[in-house]
Every structure is written in structure tokens, then in C-alpha cells.
PDB file of N, CA and C in Angstrom:
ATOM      1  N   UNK A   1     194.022 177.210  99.562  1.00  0.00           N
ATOM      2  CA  UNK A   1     193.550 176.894 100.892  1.00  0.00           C
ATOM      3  C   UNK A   1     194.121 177.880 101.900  1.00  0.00           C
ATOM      4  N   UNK A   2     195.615 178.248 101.668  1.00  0.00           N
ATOM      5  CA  UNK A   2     195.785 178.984 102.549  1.00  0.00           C
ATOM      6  C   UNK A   2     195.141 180.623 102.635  1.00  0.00           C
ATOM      7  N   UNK A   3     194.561 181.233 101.422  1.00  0.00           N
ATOM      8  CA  UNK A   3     194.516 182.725 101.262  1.00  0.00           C
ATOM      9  C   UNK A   3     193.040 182.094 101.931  1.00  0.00           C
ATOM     10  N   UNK A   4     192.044 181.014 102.268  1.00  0.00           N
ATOM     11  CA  UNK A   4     190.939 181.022 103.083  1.00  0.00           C
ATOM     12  C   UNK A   4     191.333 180.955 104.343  1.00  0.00           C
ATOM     13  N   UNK A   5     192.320 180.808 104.883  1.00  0.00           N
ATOM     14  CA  UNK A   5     192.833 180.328 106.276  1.00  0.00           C
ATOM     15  C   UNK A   5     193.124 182.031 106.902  1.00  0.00           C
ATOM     16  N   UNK A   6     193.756 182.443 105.856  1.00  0.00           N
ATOM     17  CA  UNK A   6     193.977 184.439 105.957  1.00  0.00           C
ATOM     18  C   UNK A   6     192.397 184.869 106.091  1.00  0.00           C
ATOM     19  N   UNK A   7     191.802 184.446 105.348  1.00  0.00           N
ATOM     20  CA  UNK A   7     190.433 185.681 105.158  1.00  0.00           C
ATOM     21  C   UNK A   7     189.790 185.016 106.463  1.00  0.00           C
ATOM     22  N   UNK A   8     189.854 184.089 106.689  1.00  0.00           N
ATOM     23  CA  UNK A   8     188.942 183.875 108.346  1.00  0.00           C
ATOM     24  C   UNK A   8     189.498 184.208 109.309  1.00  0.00           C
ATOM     25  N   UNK A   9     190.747 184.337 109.503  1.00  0.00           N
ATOM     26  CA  UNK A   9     191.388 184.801 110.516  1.00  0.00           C
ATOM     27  C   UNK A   9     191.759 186.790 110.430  1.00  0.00           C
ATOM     28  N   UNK A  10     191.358 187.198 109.507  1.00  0.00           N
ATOM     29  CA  UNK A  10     191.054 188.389 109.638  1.00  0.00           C
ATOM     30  C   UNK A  10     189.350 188.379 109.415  1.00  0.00           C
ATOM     31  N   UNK A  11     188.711 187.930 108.996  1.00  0.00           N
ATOM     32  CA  UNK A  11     186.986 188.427 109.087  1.00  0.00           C
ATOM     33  C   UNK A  11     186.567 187.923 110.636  1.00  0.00           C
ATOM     34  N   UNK A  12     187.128 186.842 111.259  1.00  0.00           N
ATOM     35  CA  UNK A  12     186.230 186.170 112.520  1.00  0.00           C
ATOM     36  C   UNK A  12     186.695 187.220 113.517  1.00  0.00           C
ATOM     37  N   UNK A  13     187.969 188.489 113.740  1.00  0.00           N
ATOM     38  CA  UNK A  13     187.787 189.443 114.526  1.00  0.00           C
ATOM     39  C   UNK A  13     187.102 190.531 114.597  1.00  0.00           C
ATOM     40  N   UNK A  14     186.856 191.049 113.288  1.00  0.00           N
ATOM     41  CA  UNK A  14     186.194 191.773 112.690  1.00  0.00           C
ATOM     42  C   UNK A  14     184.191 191.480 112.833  1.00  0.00           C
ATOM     43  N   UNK A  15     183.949 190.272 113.378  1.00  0.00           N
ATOM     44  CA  UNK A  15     183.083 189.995 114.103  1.00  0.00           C
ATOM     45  C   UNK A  15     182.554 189.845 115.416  1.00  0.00           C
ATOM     46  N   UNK A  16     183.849 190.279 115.934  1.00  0.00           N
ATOM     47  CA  UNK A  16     183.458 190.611 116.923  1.00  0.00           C
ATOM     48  C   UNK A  16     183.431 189.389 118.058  1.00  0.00           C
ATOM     49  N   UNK A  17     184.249 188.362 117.498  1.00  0.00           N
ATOM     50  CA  UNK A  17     184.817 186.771 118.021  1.00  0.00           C
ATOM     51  C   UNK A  17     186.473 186.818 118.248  1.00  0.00           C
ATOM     52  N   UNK A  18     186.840 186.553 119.093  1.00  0.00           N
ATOM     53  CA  UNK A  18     188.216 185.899 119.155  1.00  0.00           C
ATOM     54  C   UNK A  18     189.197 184.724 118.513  1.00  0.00           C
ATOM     55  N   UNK A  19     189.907 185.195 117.360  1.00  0.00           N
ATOM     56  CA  UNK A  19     189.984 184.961 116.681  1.00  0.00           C
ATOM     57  C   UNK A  19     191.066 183.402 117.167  1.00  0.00           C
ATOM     58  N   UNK A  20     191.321 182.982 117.924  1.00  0.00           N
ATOM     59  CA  UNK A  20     191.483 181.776 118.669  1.00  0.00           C
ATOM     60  C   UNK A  20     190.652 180.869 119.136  1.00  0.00           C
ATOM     61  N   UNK A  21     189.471 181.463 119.326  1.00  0.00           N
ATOM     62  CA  UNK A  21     188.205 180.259 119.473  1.00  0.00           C
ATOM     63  C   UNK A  21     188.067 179.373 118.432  1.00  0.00           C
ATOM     64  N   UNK A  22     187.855 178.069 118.858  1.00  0.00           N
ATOM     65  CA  UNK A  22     187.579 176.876 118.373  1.00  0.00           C
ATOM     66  C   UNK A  22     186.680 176.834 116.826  1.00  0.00           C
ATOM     67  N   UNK A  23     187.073 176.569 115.903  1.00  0.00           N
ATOM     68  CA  UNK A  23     186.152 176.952 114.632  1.00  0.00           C
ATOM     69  C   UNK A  23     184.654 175.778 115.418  1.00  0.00           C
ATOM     70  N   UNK A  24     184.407 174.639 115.803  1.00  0.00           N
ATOM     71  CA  UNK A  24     183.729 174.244 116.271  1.00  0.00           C
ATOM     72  C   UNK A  24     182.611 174.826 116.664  1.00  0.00           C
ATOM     73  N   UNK A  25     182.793 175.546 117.741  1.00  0.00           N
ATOM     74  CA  UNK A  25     182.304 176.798 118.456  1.00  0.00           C
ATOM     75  C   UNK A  25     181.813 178.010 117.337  1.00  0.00           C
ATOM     76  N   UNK A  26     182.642 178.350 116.693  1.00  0.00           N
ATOM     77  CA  UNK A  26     181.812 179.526 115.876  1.00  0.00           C
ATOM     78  C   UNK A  26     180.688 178.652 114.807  1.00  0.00           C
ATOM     79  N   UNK A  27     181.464 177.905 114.130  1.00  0.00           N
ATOM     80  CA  UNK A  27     180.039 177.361 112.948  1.00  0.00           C
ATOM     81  C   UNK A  27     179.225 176.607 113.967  1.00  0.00           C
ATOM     82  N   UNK A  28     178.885 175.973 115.110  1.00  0.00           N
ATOM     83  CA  UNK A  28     178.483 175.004 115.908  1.00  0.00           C
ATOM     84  C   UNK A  28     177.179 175.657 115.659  1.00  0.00           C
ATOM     85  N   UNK A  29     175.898 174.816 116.040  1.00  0.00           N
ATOM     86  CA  UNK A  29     174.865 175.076 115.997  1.00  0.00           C
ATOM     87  C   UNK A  29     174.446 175.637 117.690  1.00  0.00           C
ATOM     88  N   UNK A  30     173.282 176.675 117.486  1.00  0.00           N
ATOM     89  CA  UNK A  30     172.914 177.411 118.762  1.00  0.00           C
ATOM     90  C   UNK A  30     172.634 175.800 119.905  1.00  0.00           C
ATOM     91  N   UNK A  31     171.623 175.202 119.548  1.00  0.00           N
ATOM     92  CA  UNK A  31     171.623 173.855 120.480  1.00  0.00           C
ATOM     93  C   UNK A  31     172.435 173.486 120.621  1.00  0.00           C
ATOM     94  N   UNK A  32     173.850 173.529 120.439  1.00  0.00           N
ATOM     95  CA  UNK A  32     175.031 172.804 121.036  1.00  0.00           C
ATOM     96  C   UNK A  32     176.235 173.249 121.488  1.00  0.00           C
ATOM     97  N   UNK A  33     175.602 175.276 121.557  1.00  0.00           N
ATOM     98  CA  UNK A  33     176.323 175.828 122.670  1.00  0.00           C
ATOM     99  C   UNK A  33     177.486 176.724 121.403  1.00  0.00           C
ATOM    100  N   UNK A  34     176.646 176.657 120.182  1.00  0.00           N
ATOM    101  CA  UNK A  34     177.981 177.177 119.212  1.00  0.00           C
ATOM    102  C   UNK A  34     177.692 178.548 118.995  1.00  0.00           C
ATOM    103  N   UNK A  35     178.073 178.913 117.597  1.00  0.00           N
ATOM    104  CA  UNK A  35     177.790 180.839 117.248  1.00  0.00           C
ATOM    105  C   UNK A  35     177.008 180.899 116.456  1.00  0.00           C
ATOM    106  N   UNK A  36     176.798 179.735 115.320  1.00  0.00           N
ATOM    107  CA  UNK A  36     175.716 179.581 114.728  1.00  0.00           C
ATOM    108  C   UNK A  36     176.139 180.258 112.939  1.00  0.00           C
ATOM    109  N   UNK A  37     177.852 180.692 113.054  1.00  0.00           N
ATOM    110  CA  UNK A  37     177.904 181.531 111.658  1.00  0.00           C
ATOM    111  C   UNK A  37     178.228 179.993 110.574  1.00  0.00           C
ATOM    112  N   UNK A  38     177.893 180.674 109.503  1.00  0.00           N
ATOM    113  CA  UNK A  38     178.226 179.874 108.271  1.00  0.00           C
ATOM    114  C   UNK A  38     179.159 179.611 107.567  1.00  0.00           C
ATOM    115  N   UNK A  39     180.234 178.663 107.434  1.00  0.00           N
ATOM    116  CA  UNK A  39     181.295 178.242 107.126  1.00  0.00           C
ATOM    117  C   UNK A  39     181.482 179.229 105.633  1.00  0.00           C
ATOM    118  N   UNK A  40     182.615 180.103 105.138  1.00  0.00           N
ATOM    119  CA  UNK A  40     182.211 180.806 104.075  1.00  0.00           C
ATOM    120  C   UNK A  40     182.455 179.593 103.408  1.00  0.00           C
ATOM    121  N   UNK A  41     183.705 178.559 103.423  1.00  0.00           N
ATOM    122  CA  UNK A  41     183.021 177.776 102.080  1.00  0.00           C
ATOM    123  C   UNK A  41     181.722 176.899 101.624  1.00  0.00           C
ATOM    124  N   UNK A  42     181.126 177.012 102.617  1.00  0.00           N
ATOM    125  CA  UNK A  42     180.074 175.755 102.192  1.00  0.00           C
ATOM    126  C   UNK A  42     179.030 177.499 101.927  1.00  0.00           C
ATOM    127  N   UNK A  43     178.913 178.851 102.205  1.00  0.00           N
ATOM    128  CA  UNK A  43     177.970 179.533 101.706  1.00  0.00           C
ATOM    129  C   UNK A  43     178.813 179.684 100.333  1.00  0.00           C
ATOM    130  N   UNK A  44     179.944 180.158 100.113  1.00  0.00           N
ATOM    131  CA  UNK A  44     180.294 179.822  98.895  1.00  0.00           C
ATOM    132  C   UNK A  44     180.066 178.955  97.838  1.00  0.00           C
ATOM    133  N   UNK A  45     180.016 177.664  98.183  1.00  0.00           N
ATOM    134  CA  UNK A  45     179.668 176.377  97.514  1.00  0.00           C
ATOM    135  C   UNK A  45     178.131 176.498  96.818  1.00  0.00           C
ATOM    136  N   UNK A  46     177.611 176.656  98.084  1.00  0.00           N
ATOM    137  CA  UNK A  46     175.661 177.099  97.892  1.00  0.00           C
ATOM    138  C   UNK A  46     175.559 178.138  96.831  1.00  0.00           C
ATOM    139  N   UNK A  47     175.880 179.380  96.726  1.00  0.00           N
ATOM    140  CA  UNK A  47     176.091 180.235  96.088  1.00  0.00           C
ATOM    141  C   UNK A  47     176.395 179.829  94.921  1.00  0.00           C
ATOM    142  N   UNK A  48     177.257 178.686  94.847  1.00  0.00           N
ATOM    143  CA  UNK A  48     177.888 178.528  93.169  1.00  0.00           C
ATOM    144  C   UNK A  48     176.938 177.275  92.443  1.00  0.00           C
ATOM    145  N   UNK A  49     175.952 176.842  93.181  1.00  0.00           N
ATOM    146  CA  UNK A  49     175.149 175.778  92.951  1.00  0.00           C
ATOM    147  C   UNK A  49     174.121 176.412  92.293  1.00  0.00           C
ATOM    148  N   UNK A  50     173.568 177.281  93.571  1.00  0.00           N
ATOM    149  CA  UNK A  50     172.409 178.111  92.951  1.00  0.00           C
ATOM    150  C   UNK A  50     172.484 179.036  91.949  1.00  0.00           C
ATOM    151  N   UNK A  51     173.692 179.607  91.418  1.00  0.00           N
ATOM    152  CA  UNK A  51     173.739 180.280  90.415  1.00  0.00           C
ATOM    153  C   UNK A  51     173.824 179.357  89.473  1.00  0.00           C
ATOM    154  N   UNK A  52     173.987 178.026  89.183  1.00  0.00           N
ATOM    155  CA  UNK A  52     174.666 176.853  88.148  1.00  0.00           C
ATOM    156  C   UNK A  52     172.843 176.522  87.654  1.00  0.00           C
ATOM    157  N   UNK A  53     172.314 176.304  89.071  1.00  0.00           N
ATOM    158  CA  UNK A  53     170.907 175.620  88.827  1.00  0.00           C
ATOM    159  C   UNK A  53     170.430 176.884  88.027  1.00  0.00           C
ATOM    160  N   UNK A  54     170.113 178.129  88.675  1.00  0.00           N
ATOM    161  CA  UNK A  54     169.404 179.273  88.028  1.00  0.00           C
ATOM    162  C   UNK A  54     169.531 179.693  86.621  1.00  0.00           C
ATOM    163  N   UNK A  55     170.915 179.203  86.282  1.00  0.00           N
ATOM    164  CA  UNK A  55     171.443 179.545  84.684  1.00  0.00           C
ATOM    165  C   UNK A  55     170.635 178.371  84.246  1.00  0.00           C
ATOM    166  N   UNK A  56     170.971 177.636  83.990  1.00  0.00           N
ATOM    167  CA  UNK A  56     170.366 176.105  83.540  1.00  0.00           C
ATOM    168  C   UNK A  56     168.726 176.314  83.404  1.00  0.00           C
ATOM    169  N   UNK A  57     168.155 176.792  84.195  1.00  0.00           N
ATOM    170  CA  UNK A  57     166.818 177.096  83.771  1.00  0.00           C
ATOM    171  C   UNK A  57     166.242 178.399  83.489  1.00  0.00           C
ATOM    172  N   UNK A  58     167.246 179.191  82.942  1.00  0.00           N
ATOM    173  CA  UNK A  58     166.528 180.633  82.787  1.00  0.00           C
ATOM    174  C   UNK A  58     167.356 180.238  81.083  1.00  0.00           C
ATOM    175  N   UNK A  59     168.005 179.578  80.386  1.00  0.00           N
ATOM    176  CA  UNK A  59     168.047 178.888  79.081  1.00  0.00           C
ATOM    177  C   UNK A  59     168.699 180.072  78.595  1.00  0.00           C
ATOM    178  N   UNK A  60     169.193 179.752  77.009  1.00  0.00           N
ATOM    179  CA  UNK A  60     169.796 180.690  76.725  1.00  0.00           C
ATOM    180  C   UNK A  60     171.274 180.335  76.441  1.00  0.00           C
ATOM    181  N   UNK A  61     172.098 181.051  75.738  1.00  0.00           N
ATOM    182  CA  UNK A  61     173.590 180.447  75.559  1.00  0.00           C
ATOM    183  C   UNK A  61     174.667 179.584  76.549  1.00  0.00           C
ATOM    184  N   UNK A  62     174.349 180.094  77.530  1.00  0.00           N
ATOM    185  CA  UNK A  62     175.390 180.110  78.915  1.00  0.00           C
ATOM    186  C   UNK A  62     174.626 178.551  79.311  1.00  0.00           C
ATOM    187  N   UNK A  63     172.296 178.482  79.480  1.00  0.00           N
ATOM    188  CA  UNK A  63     172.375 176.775  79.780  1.00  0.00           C
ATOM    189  C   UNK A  63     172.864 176.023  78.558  1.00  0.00           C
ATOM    190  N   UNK A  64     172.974 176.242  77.539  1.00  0.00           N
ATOM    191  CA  UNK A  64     173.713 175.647  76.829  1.00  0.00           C
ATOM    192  C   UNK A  64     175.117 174.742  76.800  1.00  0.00           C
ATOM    193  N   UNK A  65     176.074 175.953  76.639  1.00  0.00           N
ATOM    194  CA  UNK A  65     177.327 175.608  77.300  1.00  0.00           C
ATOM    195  C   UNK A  65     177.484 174.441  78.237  1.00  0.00           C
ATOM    196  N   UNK A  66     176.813 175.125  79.962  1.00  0.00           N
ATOM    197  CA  UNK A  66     176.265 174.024  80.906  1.00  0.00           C
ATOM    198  C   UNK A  66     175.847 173.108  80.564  1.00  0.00           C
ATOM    199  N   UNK A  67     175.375 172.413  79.699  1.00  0.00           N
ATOM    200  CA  UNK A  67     174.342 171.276  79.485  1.00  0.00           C
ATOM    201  C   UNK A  67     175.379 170.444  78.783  1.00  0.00           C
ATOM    202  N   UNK A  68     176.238 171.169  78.017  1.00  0.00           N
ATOM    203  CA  UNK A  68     176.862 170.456  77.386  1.00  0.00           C
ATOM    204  C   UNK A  68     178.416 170.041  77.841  1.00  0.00           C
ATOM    205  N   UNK A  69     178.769 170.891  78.978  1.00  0.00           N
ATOM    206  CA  UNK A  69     180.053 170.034  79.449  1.00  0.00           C
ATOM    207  C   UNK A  69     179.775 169.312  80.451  1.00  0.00           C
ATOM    208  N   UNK A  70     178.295 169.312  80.853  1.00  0.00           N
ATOM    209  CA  UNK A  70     178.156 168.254  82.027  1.00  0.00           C
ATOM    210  C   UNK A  70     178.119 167.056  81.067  1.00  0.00           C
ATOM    211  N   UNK A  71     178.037 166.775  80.282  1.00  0.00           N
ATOM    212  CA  UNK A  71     177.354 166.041  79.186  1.00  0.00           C
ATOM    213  C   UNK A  71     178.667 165.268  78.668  1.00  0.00           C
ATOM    214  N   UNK A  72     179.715 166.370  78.569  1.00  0.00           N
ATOM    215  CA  UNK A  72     181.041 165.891  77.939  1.00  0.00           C
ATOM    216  C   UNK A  72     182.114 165.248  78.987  1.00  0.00           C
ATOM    217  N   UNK A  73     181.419 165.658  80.782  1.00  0.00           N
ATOM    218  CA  UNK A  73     182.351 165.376  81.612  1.00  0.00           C
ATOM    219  C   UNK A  73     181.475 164.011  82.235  1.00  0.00           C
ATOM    220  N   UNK A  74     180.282 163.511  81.840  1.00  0.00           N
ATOM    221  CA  UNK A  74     179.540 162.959  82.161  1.00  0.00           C
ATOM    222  C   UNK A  74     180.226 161.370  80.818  1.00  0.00           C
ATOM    223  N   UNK A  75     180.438 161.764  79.418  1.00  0.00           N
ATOM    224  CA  UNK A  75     180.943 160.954  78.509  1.00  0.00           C
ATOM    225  C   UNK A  75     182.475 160.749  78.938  1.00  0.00           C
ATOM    226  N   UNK A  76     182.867 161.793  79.364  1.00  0.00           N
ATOM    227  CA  UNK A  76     184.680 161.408  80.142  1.00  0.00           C
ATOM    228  C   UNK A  76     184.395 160.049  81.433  1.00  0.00           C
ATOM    229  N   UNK A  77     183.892 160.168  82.157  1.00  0.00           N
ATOM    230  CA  UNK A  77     183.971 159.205  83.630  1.00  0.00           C
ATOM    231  C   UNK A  77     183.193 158.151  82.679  1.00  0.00           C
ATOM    232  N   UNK A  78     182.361 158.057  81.457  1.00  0.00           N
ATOM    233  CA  UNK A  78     182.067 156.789  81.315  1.00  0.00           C
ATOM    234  C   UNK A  78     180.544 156.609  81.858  1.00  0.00           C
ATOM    235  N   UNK A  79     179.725 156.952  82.719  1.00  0.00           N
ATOM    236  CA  UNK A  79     178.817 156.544  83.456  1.00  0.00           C
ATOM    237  C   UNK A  79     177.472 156.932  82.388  1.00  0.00           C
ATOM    238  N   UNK A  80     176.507 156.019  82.864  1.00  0.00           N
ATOM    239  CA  UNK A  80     175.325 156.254  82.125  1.00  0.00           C
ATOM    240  C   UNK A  80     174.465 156.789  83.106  1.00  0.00           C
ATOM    241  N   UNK A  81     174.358 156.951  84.034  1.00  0.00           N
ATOM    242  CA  UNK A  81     173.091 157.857  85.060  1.00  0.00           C
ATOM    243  C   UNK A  81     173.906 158.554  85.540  1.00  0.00           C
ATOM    244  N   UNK A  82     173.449 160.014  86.271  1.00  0.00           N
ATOM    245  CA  UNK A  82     174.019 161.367  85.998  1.00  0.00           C
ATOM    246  C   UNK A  82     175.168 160.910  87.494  1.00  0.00           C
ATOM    247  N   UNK A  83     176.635 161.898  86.888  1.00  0.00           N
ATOM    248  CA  UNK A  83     177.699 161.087  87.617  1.00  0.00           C
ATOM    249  C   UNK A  83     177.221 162.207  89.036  1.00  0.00           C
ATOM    250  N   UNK A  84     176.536 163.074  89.614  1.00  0.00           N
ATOM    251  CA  UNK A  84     175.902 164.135  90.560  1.00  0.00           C
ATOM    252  C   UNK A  84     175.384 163.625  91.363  1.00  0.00           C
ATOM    253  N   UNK A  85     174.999 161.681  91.110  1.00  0.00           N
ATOM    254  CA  UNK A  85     173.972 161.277  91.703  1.00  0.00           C
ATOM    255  C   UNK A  85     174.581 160.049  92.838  1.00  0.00           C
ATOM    256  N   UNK A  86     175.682 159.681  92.670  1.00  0.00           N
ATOM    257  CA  UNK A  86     177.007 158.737  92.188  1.00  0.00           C
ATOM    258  C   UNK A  86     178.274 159.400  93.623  1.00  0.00           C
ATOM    259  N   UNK A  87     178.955 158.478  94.166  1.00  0.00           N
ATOM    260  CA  UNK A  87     179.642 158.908  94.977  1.00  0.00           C
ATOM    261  C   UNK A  87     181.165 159.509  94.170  1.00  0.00           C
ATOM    262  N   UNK A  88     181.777 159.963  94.717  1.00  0.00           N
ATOM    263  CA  UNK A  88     182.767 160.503  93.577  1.00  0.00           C
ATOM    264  C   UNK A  88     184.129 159.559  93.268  1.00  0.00           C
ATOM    265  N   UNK A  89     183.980 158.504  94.886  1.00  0.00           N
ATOM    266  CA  UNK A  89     185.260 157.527  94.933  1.00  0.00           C
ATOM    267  C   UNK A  89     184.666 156.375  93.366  1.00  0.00           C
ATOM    268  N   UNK A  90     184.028 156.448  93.017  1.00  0.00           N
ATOM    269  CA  UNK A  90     183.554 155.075  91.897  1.00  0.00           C
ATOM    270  C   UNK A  90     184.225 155.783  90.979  1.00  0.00           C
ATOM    271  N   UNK A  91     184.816 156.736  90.468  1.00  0.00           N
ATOM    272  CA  UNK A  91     185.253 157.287  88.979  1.00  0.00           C
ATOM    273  C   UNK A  91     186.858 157.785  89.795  1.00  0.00           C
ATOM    274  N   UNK A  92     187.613 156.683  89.462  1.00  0.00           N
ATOM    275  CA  UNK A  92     189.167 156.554  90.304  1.00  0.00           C
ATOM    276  C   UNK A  92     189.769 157.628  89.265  1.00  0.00           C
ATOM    277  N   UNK A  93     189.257 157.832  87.903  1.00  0.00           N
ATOM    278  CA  UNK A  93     189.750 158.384  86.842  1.00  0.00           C
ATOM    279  C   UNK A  93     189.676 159.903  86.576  1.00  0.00           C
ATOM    280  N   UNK A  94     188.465 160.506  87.953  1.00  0.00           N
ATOM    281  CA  UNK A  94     187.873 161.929  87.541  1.00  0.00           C
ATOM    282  C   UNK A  94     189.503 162.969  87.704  1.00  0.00           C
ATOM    283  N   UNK A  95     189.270 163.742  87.462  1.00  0.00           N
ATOM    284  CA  UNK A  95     190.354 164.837  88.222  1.00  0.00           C
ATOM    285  C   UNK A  95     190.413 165.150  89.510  1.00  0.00           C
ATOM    286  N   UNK A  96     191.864 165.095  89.729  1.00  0.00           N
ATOM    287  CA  UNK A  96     192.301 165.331  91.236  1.00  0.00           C
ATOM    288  C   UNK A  96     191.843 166.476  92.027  1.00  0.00           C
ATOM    289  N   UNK A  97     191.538 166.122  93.024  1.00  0.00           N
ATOM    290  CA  UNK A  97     191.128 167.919  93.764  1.00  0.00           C
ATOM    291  C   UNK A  97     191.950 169.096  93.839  1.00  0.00           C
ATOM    292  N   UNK A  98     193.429 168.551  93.836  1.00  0.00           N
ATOM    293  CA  UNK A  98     194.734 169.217  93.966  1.00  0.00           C
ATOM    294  C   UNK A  98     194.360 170.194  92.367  1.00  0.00           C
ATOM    295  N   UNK A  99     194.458 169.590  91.370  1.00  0.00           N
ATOM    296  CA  UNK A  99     194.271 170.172  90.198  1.00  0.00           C
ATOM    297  C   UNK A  99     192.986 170.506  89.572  1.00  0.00           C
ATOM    298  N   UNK A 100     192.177 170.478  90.611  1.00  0.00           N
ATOM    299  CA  UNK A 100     190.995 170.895  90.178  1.00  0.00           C
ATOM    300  C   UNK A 100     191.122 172.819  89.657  1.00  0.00           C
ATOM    301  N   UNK A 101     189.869 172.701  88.679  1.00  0.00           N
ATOM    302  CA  UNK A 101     190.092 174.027  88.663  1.00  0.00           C
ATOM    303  C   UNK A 101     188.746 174.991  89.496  1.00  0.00           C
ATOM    304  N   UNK A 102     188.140 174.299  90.463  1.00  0.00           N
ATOM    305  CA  UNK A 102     187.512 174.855  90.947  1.00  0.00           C
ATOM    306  C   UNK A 102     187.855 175.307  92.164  1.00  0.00           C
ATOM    307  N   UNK A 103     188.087 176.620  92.672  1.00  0.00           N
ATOM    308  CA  UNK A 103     189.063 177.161  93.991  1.00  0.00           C
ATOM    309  C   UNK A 103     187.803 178.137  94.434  1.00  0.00           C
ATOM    310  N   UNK A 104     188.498 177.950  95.999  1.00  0.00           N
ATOM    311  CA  UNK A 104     187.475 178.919  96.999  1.00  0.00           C
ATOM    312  C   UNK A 104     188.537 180.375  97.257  1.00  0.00           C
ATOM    313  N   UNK A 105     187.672 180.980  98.519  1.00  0.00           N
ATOM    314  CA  UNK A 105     188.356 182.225  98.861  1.00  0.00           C
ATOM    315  C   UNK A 105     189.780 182.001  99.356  1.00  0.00           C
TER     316      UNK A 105
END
């Protein structure tokens, strides 16, 4: 969390923003008086979705793999309809975010 707290506070000057303005204000939408830029983690996030979805249907070893640890992490929490669909507080048992192994910038 912190090496994202570094990369925005050196990229948001480098844009040509003051790097003390209100994050509010920079991601804020134009109707509500904001800058209108895109939070890098949530374009990050998007990015890692759409490459997840795109593998998964272009088939092949890799949707494989995919198919099958959603499958195995889907038989871990226990649930019978897809756990994606499902709030994440109902599976008290999933892995912690702290130890997650999924990390941003």
C-alpha cells in the first residue's frame, strides 16, 4: 500500500496537479467540480479482470488452469453458486486481504 501512496504522489505532479490537492478533487467527476482522472487502482483492477475474462475465452492451457482454480477456490469456501456472485463477508473462512496474494502498484 505504501509503494502506491509513493507512485501517486510522484505521478499526480508530473501531471501537472498539485500534489496536495484533495484526492477527491482529482478522481471527482467533471459534474462535481473534480479532474475527472482514474484512480490507478481501480484502472489496475479493470485491467486485471479484462485480461482474466479474455484468457478464459480465447481457451487453451492458461483457460484451463483458470477454470480450474476458480473451481478449487470455489470447492474451498464451500458454496454451490459461483462465490463472484456472493458478497465476500458470507465466507468468514476466505483469505485475509492482509495475506492476500493479490498486490497493486
Amino acid at each position: 500500500m505504501q509503494s502506491s501512496a509513493i507512485f501517486q504522489s510522484n505521478a499526480i505532479p508530473k501531471l501537472g496537479i498539485n500534489r496536495r490537492m484533495k484526492r477527491d478533487v482529482i478522481y471527482g467527476p467533471y459534474g462535481l467540480g473534480g479532474l475527472n482522472y482514474t484512480d490507478i487502482k481501480v484502472e489496475q483492477l479493470a485491467q486485471h479482470v479484462h485480461r482474466l475474462i479474455g484468457n478464459v475465452r480465447k481457451g487453451g492451457n492458461l483457460r484451463n488452469l483458470i477454470l480450474m482454480t476458480i473451481n478449487a477456490y470455489q470447492l474451498h469456501l464451500g458454496t454451490e453458486q459461483p462465490f463472484l456472485s456472493h458478497d465476500p463477508k458470507l465466507f468468514p473462512h476466505r483469505q485475509p486481504r492482509a495475506t492476500s496474494c493479490i498486490t497493486y502498484i
